[in-house]
Protein backbone atom coordinates (compact mmCIF):
# COMPACT_ATOMS: atom_id res chain seq x y z
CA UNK A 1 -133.36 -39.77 9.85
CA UNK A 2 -131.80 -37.49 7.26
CA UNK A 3 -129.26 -38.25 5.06
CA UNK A 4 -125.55 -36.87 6.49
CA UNK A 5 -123.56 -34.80 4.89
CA UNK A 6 -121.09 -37.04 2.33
CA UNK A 7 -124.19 -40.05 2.41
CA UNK A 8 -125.11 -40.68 -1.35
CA UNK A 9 -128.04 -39.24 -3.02
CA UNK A 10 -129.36 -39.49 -6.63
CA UNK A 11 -128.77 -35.58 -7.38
CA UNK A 12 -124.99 -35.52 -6.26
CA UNK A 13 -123.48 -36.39 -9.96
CA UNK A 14 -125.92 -33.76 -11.55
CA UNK A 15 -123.88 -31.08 -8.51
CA UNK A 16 -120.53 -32.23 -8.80
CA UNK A 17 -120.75 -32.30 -12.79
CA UNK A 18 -121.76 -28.83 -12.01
CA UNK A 19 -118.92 -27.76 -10.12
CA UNK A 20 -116.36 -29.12 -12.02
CA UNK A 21 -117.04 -28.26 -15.56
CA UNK A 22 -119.79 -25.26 -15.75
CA UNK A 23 -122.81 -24.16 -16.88
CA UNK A 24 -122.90 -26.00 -19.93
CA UNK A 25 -121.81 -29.44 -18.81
CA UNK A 26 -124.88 -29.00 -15.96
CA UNK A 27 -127.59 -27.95 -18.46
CA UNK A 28 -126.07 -30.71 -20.60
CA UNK A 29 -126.30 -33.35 -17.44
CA UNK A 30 -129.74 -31.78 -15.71
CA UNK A 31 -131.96 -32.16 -19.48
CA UNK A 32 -129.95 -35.68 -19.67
CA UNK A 33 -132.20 -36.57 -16.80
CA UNK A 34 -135.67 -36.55 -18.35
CA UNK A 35 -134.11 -39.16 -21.26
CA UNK A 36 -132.57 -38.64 -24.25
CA UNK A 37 -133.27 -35.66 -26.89
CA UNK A 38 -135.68 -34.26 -23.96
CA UNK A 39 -135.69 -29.82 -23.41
CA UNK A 40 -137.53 -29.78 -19.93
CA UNK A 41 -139.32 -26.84 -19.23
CA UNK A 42 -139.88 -24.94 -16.17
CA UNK A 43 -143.33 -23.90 -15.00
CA UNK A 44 -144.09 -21.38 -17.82
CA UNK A 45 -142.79 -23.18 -20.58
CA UNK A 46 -139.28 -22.06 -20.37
CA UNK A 47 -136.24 -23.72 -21.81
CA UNK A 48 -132.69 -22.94 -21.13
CA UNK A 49 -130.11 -25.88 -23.19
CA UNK A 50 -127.11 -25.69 -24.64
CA UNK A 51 -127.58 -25.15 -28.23
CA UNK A 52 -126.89 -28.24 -30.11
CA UNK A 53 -129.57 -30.38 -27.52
CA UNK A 54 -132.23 -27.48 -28.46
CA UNK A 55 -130.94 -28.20 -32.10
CA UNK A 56 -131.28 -32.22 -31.92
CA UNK A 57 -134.38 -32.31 -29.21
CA UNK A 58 -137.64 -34.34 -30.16
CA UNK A 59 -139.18 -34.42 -26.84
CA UNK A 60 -140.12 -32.00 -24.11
CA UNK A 61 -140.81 -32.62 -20.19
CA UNK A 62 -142.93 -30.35 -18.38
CA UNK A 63 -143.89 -31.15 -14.56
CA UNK A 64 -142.45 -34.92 -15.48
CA UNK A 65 -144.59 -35.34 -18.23
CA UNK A 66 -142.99 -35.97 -21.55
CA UNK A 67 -144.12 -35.31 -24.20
CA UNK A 68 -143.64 -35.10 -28.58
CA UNK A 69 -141.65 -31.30 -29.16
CA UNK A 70 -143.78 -29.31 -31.65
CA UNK A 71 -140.68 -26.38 -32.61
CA UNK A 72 -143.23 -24.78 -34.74
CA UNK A 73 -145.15 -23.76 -31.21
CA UNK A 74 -142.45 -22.42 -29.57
CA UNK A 75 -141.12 -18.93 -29.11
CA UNK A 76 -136.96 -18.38 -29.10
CA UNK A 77 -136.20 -15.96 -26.22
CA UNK A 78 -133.23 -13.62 -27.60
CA UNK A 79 -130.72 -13.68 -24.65
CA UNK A 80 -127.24 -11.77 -25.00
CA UNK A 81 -125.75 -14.39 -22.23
CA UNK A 82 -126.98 -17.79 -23.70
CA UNK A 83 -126.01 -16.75 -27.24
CA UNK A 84 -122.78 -15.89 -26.02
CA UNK A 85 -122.17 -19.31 -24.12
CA UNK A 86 -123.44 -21.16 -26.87
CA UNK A 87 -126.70 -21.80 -25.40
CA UNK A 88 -130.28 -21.29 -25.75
CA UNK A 89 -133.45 -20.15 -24.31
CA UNK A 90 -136.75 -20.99 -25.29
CA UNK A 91 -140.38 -21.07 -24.46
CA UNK A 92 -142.81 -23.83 -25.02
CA UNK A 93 -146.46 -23.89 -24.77
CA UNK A 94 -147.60 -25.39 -21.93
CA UNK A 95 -151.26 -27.31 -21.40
CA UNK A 96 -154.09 -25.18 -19.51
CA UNK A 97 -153.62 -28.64 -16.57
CA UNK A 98 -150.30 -29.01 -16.76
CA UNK A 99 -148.99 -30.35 -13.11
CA UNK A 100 -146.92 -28.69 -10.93
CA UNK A 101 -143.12 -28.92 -11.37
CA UNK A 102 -141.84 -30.54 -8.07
CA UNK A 103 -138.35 -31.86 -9.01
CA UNK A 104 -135.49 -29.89 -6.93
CA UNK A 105 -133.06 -30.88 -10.25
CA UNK A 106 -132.45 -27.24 -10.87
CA UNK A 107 -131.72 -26.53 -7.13
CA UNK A 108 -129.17 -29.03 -6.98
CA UNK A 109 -127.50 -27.75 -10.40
CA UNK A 110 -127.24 -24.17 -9.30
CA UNK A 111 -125.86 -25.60 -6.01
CA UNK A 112 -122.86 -27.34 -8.16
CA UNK A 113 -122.86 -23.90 -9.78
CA UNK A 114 -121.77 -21.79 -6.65
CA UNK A 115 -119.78 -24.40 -5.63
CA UNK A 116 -117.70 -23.92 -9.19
CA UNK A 117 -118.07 -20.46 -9.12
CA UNK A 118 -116.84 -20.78 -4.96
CA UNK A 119 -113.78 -22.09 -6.56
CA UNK A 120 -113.02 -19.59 -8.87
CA UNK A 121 -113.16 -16.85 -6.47
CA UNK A 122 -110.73 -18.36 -3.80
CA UNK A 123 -108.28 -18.68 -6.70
CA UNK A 124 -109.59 -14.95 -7.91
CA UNK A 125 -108.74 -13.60 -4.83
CA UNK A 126 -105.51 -15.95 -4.45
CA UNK A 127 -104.40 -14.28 -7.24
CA UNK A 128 -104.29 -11.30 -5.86
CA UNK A 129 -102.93 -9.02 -2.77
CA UNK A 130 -102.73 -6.08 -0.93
CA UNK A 131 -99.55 -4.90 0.22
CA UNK A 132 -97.85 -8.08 1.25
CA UNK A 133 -101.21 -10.11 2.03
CA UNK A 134 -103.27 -12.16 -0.44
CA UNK A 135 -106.60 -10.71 -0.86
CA UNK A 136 -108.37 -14.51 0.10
CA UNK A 137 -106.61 -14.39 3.89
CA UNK A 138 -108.21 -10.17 4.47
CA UNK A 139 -110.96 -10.71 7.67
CA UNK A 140 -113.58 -8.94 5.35
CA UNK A 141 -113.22 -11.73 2.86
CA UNK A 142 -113.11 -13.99 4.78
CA UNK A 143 -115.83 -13.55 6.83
CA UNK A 144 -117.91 -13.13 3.46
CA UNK A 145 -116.64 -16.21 2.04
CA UNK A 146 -117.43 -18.36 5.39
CA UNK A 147 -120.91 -17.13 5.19
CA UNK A 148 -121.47 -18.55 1.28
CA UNK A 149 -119.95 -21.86 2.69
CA UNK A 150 -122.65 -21.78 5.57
CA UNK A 151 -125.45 -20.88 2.62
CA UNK A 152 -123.64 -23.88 0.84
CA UNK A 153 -123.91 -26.24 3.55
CA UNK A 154 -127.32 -25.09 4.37
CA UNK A 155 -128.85 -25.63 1.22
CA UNK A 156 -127.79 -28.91 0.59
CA UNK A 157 -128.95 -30.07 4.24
CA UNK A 158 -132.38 -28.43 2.94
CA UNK A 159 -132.16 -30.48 -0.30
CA UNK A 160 -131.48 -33.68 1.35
CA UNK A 161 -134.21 -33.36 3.95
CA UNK A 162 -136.56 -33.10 1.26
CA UNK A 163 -139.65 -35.47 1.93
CA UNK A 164 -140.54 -38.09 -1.08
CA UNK A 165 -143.05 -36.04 -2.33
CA UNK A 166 -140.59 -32.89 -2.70
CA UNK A 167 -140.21 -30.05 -1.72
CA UNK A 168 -143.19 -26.97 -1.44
CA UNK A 169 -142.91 -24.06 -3.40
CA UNK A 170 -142.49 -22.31 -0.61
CA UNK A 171 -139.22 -24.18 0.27
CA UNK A 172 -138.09 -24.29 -3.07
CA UNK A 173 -138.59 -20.38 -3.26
CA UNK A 174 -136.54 -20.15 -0.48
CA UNK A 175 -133.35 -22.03 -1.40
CA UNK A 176 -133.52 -20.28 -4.83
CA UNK A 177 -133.14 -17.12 -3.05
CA UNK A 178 -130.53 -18.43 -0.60
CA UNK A 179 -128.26 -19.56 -3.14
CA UNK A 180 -128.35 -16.41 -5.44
CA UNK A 181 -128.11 -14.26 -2.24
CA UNK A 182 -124.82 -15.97 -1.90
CA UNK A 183 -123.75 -15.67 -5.58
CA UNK A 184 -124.23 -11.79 -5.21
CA UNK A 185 -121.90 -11.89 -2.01
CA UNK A 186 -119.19 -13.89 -4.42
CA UNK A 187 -119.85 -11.24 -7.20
CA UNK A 188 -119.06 -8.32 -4.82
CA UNK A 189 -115.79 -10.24 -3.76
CA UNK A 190 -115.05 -10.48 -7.86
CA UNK A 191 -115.32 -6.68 -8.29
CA UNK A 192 -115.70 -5.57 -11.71
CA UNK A 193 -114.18 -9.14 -12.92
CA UNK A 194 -117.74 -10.29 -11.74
CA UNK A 195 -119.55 -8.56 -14.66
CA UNK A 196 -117.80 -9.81 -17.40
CA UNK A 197 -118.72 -12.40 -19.56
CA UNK A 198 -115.36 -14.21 -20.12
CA UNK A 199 -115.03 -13.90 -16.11
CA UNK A 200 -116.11 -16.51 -13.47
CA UNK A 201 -118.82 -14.28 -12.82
CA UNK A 202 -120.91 -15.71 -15.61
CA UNK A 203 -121.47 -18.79 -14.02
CA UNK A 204 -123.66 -16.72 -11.46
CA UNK A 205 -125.60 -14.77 -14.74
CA UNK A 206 -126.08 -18.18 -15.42
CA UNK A 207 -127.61 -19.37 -12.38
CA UNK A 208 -130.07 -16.92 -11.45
CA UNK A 209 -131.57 -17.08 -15.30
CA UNK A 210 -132.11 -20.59 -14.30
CA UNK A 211 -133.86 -19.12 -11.00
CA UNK A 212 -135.63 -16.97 -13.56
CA UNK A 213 -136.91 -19.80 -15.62
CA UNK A 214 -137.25 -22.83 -13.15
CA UNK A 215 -137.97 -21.81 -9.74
CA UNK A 216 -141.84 -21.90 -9.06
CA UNK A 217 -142.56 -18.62 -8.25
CA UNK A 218 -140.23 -16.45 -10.05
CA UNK A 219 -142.23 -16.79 -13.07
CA UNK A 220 -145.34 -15.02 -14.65
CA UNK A 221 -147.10 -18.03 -16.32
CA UNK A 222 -148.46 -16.70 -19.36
CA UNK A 223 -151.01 -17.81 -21.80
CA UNK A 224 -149.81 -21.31 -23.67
């Protein structure tokens, strides 16, 4: 029987620190999980912390397995967004055997992060009107935003339902693309407030990099 909607589960602090305080707060929360002073990776190597963890970090966690951190092997990945947000991207190398990445941690922090970035744009479009009616309560916005809650709900029920082994790739794929599918439909509602980086929009920017780096087939695994 799966778990209903509101039941507790072990990833729920990691999505509600997520969708009350941010990007940062997440990244801070989601490395947290693999111990203290730990960067983990994503399939290819890739790190994305906030700056002073990437600073302090001794350890790294690829595919669950931790390991010493060796900075002098590493490559810095220049990245206009994380520089700006005070965070950073990174790649380490990663072992010709290294095990596949299973844990749907990331999934469950981007899911906090359109949940935050949900919020933003109801009180976005709050804001606003046209003519005598608030932009939130206009059919075509509302119909879009009813449709990210239904991705929402959706991906969550897919998260929970996930079998002790985790999820497959091509599961994990999927929610990945569900949940940034529904980010672009809360950009579009954001207009050109969406592309800014002092806008809510970043927390989106923010999310699919972490699609970039974490989800399993998204990236190119290059040589270690």
């Amino acid at each position: 029987m799966l778990p209903l909607p509101g039941e507790p589960h072990p990833r729920l602090p990691l999505r509600d620190t997520a969708r009350r305080d941010g990007p940062r707060a997440a990244l801070a929360a989601f490395h947290e999980l693999a111990g203290p002073r730990t960067l983990v990776c994503g399939p290819a190597g890739h790190v994305l912390a906030p700056r002073e963890l990437v600073a302090d970090a001794t350890r790294v966690s690829l595919a669950g397995q931790v390991g010493t951190r060796v900075p002098a092997h590493e490559r810095s990945l220049p990245h206009a967004l994380p520089a700006r947000l005070e965070l950073a991207a990174l790649r380490c190398p990663v072992p010709d055997r290294a095990g596949r990445p299973a844990d749907d941690a990331v999934l469950w922090l981007r899911l906090g992060l359109a949940q935050h970035l949900m919020e933003a744009v109801l009180a976005h479009l709050g804001d606003r009107a046209f003519g005598d009616t608030p932009l939130v309560r206009l059919p075509a916005a509302k119909s879009a935003l009813a449709g990210v809650a239904i991705t929402h709900l959706e991906t969550e029920s897919g998260l929970r339902g996930a079998p002790a082994d985790g999820l497959d790739d091509t599961t994990l794929l999927l929610l990945h693309q569900q949940l940034t599918t529904a980010d672009d439909a809360l950009l579009h509602l954001l207009g050109a407030n969406g592309l800014t980086v002092s806008g809510p929009g970043v927390t989106a920017h923010v999310s699919r990099l972490l699609a970039d780096l974490y989800a399993p087939s998204l990236v190119l695994r290059e040589a270690a």
